[in-house]
Protein backbone atom coordinates (compact mmCIF):
# COMPACT_ATOMS: atom_id res chain seq x y z
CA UNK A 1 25.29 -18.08 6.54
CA UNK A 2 21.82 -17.79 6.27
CA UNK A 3 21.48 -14.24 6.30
CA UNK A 4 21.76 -11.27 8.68
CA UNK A 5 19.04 -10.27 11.30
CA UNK A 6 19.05 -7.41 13.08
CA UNK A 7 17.29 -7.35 16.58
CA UNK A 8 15.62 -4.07 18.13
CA UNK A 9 14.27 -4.00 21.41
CA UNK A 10 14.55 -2.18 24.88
CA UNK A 11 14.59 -5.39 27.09
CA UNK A 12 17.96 -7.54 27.27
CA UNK A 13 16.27 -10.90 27.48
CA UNK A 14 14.13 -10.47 24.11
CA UNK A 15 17.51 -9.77 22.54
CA UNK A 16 19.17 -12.34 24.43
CA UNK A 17 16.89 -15.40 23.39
CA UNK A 18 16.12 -14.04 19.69
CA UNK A 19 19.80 -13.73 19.55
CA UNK A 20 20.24 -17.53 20.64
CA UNK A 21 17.85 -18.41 18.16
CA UNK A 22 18.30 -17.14 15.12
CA UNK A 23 22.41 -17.45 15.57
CA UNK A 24 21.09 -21.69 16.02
CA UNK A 25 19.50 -21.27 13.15
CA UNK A 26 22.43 -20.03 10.94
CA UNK A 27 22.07 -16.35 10.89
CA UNK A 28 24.23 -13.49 11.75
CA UNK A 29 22.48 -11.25 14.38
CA UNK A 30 22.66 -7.63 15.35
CA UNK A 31 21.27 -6.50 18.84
CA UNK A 32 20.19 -2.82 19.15
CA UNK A 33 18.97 -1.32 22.14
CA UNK A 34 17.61 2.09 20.70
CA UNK A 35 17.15 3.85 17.71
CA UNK A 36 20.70 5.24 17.44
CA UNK A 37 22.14 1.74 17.81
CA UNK A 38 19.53 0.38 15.18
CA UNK A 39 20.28 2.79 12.73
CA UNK A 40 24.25 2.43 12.75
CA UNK A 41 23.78 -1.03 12.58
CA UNK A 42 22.25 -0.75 9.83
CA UNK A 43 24.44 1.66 8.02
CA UNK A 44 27.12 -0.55 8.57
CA UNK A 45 25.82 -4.24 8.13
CA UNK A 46 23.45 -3.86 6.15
CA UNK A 47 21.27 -7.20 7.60
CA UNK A 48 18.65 -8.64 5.44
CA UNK A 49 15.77 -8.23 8.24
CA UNK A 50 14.92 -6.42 11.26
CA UNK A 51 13.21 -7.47 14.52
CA UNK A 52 11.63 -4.06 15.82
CA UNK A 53 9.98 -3.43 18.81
CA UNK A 54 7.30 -0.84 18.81
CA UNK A 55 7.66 0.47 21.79
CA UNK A 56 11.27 1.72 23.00
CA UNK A 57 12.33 4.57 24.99
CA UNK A 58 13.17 7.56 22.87
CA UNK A 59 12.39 7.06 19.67
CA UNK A 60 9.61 4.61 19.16
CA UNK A 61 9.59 1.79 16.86
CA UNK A 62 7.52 4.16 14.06
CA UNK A 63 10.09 6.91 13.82
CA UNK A 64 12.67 3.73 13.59
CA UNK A 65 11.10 2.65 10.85
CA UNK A 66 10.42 5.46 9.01
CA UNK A 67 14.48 6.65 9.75
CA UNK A 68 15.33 2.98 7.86
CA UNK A 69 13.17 3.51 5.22
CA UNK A 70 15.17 6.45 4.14
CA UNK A 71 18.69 4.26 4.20
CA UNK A 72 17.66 1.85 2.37
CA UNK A 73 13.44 1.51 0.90
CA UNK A 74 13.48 -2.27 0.45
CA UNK A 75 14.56 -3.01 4.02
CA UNK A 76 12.60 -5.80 5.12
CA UNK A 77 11.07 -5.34 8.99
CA UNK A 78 9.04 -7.64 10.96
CA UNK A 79 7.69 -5.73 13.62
CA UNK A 80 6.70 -6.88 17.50
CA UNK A 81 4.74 -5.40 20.25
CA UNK A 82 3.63 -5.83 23.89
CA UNK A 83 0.22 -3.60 22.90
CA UNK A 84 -2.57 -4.42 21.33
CA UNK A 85 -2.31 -0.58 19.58
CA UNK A 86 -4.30 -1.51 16.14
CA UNK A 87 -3.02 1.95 14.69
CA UNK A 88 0.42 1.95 15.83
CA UNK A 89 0.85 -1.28 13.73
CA UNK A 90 -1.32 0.02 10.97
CA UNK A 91 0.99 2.98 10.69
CA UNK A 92 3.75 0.36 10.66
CA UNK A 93 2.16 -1.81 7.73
CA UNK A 94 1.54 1.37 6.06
CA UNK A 95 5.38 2.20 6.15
CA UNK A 96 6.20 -1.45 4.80
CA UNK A 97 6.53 -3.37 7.74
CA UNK A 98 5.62 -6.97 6.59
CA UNK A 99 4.16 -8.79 9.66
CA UNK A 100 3.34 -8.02 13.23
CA UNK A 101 4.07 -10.29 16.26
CA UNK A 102 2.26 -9.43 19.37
CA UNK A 103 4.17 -10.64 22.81
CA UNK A 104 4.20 -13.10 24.05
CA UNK A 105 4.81 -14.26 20.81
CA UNK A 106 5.27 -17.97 20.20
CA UNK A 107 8.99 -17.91 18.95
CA UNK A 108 8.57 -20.86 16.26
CA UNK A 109 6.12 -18.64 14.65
CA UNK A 110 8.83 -15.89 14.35
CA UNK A 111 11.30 -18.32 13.33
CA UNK A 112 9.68 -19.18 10.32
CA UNK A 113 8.43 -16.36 9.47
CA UNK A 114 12.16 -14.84 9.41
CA UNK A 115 13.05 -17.81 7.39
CA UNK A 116 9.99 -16.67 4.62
CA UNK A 117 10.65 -13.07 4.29
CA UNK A 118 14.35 -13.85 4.15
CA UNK A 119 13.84 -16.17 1.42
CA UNK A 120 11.26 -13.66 -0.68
């Protein structure tokens, strides 16, 4: 096992395909619709790298973040968005997220980036 990803986003087919290809690529995945979800996930598995959206119902990908920050400081998060919101993902890089993918996001790009911060 390469290591353990943990998905975030409101829409099914973004966690469907990620899913598909990071479990391809050896990893274990997580899928988490919401916060909540995100946040017991995890508590529980503890995965090496998250995949959050920015923008999701409820609690937005910023109060996520900054929730996971307090479990555990070195998490590592990769962080994706539909909107071109410069602050929203300075506020994220500013909280430690490492990257940012915009979407449509070309998925080999994520791939490998996964498979650098993983390795870090």
């Amino acid at each position: 096992m390469k290591g353990k990803v943990l998905i975030v986003d409101d829409q099914f087919g973004i966690r469907i395909l990620l899913n598909e290809v990071f479990q391809k690529e050896g990893y274990q995945t997580f899928q988490a619709a919401n916060g909540v979800q995100a946040l017991e996930i995890l508590t529980k598995n503890e995965p090496d790298i998250v995949l959050l959206d920015m923008k999701i119902p409820g609690m937005d990908g910023i109060e996520i973040l900054k929730r996971m920050r307090k479990l555990n400081p070195d998490i590592r998060v990769i962080i994706m968005t539909a909107y071109g919101e410069l602050d929203m993902i300075q506020e994220a890089k500013d909280l430690g997220a490492l990257t940012h993918f915009a979407k449509p996001f070309d998925i080999d790009d994520l791939r490998d980036a996964v498979k650098k911060y993983i390795a870090e």
